[in-house]
N, C-alpha and C. Protein backbone atom coordinates (compact mmCIF):
# COMPACT_ATOMS: atom_id res chain seq x y z
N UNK A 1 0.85 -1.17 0.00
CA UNK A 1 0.00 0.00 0.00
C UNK A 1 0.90 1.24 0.00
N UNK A 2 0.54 2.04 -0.96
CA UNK A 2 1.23 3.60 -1.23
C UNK A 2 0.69 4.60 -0.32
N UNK A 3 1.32 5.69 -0.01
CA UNK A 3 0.44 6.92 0.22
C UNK A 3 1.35 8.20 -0.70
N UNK A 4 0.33 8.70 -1.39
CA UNK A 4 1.13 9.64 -2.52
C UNK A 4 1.12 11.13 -1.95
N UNK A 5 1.49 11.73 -2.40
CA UNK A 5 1.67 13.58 -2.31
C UNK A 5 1.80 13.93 -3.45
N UNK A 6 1.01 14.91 -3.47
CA UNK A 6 1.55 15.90 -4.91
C UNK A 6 1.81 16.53 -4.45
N UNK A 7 3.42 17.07 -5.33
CA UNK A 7 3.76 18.69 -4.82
C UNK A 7 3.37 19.47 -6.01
N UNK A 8 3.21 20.52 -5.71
CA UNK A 8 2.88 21.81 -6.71
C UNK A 8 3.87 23.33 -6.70
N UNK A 9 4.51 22.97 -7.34
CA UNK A 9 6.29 24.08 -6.54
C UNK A 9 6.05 25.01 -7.62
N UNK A 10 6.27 26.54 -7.31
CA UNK A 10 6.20 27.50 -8.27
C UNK A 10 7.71 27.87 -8.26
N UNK A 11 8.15 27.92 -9.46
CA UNK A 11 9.69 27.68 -9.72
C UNK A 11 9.86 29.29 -9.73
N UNK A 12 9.10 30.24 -10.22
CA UNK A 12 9.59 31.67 -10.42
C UNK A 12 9.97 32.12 -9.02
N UNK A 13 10.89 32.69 -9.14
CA UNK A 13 11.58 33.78 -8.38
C UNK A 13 10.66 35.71 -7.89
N UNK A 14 9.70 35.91 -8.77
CA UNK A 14 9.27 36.64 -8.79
C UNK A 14 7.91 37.10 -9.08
N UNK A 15 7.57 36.15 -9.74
CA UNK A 15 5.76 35.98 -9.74
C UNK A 15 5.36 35.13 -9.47
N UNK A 16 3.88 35.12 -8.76
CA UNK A 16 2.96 34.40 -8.87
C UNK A 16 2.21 33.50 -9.70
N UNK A 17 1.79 32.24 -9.00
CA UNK A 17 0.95 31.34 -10.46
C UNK A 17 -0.23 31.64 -9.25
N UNK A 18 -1.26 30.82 -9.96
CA UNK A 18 -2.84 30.59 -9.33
C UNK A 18 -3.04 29.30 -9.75
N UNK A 19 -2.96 28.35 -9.04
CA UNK A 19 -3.55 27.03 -8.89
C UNK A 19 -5.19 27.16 -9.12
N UNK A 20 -5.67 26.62 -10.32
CA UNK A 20 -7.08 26.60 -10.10
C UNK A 20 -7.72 25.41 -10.05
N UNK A 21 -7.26 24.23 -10.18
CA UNK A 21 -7.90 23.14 -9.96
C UNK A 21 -6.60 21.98 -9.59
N UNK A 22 -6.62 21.16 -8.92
CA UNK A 22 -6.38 19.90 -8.20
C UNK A 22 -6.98 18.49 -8.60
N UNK A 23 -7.31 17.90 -9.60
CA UNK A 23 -8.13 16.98 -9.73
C UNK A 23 -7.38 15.76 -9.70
N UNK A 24 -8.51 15.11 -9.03
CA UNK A 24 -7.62 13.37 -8.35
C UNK A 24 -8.37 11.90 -9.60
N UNK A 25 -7.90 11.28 -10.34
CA UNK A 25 -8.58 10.71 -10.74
C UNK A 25 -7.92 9.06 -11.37
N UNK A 26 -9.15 8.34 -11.04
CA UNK A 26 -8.70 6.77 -11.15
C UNK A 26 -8.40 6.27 -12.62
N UNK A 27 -7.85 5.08 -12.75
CA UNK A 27 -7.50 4.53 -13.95
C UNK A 27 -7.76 4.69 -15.03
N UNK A 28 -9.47 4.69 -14.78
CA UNK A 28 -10.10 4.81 -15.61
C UNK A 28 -10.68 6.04 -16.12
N UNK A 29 -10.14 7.30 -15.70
CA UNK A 29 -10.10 8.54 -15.34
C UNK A 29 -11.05 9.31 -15.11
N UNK A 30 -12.12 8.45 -14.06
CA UNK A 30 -13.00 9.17 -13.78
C UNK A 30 -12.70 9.94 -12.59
N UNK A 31 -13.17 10.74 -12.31
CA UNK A 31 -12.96 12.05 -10.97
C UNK A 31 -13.26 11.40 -9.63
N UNK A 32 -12.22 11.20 -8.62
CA UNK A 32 -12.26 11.23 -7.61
C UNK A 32 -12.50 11.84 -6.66
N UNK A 33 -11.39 12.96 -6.94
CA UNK A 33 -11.47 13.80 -5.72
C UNK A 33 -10.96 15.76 -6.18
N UNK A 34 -11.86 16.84 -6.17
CA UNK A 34 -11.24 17.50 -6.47
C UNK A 34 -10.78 18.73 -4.99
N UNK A 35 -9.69 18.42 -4.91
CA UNK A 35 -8.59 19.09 -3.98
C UNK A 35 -8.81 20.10 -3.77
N UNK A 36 -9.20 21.37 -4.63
CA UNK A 36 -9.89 22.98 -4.63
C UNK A 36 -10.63 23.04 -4.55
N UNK A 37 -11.56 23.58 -3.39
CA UNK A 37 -12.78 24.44 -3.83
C UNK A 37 -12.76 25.76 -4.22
N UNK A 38 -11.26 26.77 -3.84
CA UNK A 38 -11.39 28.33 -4.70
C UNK A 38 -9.58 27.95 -5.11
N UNK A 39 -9.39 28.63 -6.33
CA UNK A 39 -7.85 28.98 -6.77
C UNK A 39 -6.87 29.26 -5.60
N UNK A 40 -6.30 28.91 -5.99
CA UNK A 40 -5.11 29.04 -4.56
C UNK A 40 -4.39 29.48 -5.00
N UNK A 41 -3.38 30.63 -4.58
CA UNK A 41 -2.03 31.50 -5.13
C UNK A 41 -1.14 30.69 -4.78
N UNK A 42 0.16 30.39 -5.23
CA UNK A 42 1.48 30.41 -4.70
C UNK A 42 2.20 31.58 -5.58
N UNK A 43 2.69 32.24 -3.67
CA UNK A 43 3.99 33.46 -4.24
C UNK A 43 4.90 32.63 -4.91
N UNK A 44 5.94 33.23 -5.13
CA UNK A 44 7.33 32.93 -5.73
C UNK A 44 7.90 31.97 -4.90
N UNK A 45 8.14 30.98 -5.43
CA UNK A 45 9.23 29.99 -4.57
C UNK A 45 8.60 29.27 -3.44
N UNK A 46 7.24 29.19 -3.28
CA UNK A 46 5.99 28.66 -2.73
C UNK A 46 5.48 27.63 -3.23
N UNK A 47 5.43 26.35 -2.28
CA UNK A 47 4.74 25.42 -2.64
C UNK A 47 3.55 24.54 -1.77
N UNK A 48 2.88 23.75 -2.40
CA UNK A 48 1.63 23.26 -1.63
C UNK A 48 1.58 21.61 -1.77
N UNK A 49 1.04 21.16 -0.94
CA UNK A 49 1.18 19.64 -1.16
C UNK A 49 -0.40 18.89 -0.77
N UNK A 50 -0.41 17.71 -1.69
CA UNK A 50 -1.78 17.04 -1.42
C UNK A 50 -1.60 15.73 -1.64
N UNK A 51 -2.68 15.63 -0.10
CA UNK A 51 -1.89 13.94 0.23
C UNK A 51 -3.16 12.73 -0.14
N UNK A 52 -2.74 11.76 -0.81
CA UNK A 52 -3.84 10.39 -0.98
C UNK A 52 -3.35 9.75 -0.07
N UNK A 53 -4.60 9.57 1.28
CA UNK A 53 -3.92 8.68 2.29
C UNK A 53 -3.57 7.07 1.68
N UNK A 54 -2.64 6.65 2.68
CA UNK A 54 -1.86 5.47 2.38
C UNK A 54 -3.45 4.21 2.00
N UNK A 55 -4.41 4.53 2.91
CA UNK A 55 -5.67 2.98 2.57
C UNK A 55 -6.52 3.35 1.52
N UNK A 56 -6.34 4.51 0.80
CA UNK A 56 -7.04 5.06 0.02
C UNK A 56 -6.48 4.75 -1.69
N UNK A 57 -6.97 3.63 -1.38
CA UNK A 57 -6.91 2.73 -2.91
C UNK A 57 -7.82 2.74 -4.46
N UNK A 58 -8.90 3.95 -4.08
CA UNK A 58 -9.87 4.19 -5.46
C UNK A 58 -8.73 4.47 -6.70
N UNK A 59 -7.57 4.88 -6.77
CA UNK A 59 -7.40 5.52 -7.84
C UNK A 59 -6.42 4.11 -8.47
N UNK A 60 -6.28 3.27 -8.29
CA UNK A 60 -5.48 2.34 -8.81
C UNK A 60 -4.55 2.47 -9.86
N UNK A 61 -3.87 1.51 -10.25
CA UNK A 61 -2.73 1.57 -10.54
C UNK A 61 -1.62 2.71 -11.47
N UNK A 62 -3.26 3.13 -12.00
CA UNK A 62 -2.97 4.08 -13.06
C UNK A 62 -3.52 5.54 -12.93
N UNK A 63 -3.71 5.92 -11.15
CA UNK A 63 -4.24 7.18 -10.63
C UNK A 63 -3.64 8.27 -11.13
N UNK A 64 -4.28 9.10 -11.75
CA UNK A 64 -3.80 10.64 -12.36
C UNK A 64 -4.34 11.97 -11.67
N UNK A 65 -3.23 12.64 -12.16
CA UNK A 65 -3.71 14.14 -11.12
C UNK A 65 -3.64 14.88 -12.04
N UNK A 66 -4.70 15.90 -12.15
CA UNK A 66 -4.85 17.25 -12.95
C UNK A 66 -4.56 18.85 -12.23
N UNK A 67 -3.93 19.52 -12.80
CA UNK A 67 -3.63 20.48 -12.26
C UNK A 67 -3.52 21.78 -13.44
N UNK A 68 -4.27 22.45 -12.70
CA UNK A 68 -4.58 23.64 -13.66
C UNK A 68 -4.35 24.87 -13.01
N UNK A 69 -3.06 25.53 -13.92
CA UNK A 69 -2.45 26.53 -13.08
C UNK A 69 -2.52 27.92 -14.30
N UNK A 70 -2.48 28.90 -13.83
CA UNK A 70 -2.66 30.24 -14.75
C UNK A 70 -1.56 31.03 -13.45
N UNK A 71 -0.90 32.01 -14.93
CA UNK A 71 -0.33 33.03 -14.18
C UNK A 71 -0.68 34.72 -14.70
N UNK A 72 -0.52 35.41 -14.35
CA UNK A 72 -1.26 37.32 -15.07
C UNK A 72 0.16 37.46 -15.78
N UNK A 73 1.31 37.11 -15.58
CA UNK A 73 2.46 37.64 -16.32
C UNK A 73 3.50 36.54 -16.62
N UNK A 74 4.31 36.35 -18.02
CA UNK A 74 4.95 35.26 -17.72
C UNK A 74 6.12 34.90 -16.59
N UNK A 75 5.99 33.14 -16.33
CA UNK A 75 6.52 32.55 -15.22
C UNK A 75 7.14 31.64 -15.80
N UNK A 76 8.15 31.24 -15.33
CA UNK A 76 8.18 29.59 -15.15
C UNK A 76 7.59 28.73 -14.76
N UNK A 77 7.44 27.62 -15.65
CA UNK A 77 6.15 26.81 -15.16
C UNK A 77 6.63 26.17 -13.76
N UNK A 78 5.18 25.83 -13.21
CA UNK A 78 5.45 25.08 -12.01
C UNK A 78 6.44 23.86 -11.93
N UNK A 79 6.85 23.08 -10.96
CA UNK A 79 7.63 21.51 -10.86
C UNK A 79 5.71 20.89 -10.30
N UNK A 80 5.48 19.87 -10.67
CA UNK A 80 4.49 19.13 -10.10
C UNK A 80 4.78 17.72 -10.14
N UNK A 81 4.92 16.90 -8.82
CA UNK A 81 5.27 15.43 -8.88
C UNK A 81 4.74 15.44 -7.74
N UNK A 82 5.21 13.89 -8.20
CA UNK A 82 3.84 12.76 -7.03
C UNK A 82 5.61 12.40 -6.55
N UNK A 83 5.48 12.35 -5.44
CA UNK A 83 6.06 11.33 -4.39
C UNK A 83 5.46 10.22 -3.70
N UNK A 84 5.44 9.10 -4.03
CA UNK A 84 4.93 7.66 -3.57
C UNK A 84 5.94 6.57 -2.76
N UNK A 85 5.18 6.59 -0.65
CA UNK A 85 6.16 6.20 -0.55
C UNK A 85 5.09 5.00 0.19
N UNK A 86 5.86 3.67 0.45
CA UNK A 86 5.42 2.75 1.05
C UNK A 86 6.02 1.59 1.95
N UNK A 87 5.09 1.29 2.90
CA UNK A 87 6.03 0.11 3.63
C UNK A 87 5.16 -0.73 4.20
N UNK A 88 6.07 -1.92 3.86
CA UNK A 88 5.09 -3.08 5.08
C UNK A 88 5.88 -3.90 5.80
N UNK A 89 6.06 -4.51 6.39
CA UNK A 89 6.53 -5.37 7.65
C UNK A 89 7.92 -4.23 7.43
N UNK A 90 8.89 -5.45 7.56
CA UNK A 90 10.27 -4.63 7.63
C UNK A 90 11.11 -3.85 5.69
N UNK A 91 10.23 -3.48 4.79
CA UNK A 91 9.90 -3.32 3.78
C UNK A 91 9.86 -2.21 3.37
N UNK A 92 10.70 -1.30 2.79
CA UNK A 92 10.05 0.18 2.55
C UNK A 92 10.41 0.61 1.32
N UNK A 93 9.32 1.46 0.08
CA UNK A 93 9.72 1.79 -1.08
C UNK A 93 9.58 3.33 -1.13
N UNK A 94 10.12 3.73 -1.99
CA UNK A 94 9.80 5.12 -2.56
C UNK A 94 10.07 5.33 -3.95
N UNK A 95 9.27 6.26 -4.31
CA UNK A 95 9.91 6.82 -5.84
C UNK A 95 8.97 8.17 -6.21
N UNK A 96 9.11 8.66 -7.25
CA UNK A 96 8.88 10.00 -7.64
C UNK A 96 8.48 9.76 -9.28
N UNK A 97 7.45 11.05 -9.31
CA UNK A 97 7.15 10.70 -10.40
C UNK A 97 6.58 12.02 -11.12
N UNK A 98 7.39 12.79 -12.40
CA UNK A 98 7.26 14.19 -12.50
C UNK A 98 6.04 14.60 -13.48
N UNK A 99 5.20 15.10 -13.34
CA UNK A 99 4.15 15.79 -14.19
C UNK A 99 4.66 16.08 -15.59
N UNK A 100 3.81 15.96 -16.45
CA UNK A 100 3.96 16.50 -17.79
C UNK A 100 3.06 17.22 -18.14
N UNK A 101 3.35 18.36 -18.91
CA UNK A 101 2.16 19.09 -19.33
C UNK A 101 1.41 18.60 -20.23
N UNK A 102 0.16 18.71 -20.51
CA UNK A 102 -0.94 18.55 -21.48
C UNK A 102 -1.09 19.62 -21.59
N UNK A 103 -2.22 19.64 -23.00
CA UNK A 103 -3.13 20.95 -23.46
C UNK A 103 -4.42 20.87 -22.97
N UNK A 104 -5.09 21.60 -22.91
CA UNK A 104 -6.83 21.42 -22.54
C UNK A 104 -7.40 21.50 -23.79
């Protein structure tokens, strides 16, 4: 059993992004869970994290996260990755796993 995090890191030094959506979704990519209810700012060099608890198994093997970010001036895009870490008896994994952009 995993428990994941997304991070959402705003790489600029000097502006702001606006996080407007968070979306959590299973294999089959239907909507789980959406993380925002209003846009969230990160200043410069600000980041936010969202956690799928470790027993929280809806999104299976092939769980995806959507993230929809806008900025008013250009930025550097955000870093967004999942960190997935896990353990059982005397057993422990981790790994990382970095976002790619899509288009809408």
């Amino acid at each position: 059993m995993l428990s994941i995090t997304l991070s959402v890191r705003n790489t600029d030094t000097k502006g702001a992004i606006t996080v407007e959506a968070v979306n959590y979704h299973d294999t089959q990519g239907s909507l789980i869970k959406k993380y925002l209810d209003e846009p969230l700012q990160l200043n410069p060099l600000q980041s936010e994290r969202f956690i799928v608890p470790q027993k929280d198994n809806r999104g299976g093997s092939g769980a995806t996260f959507i993230v929809i970010w806008k900025s008013e001036n250009p930025v550097n895009p955000p870093v967004v990755e999942s960190i997935m870490i896990g353990t059982q008896s005397q057993l422990g994994i981790s790994f990382t796993s970095r976002g790619v952009a899509v288009e809408q």
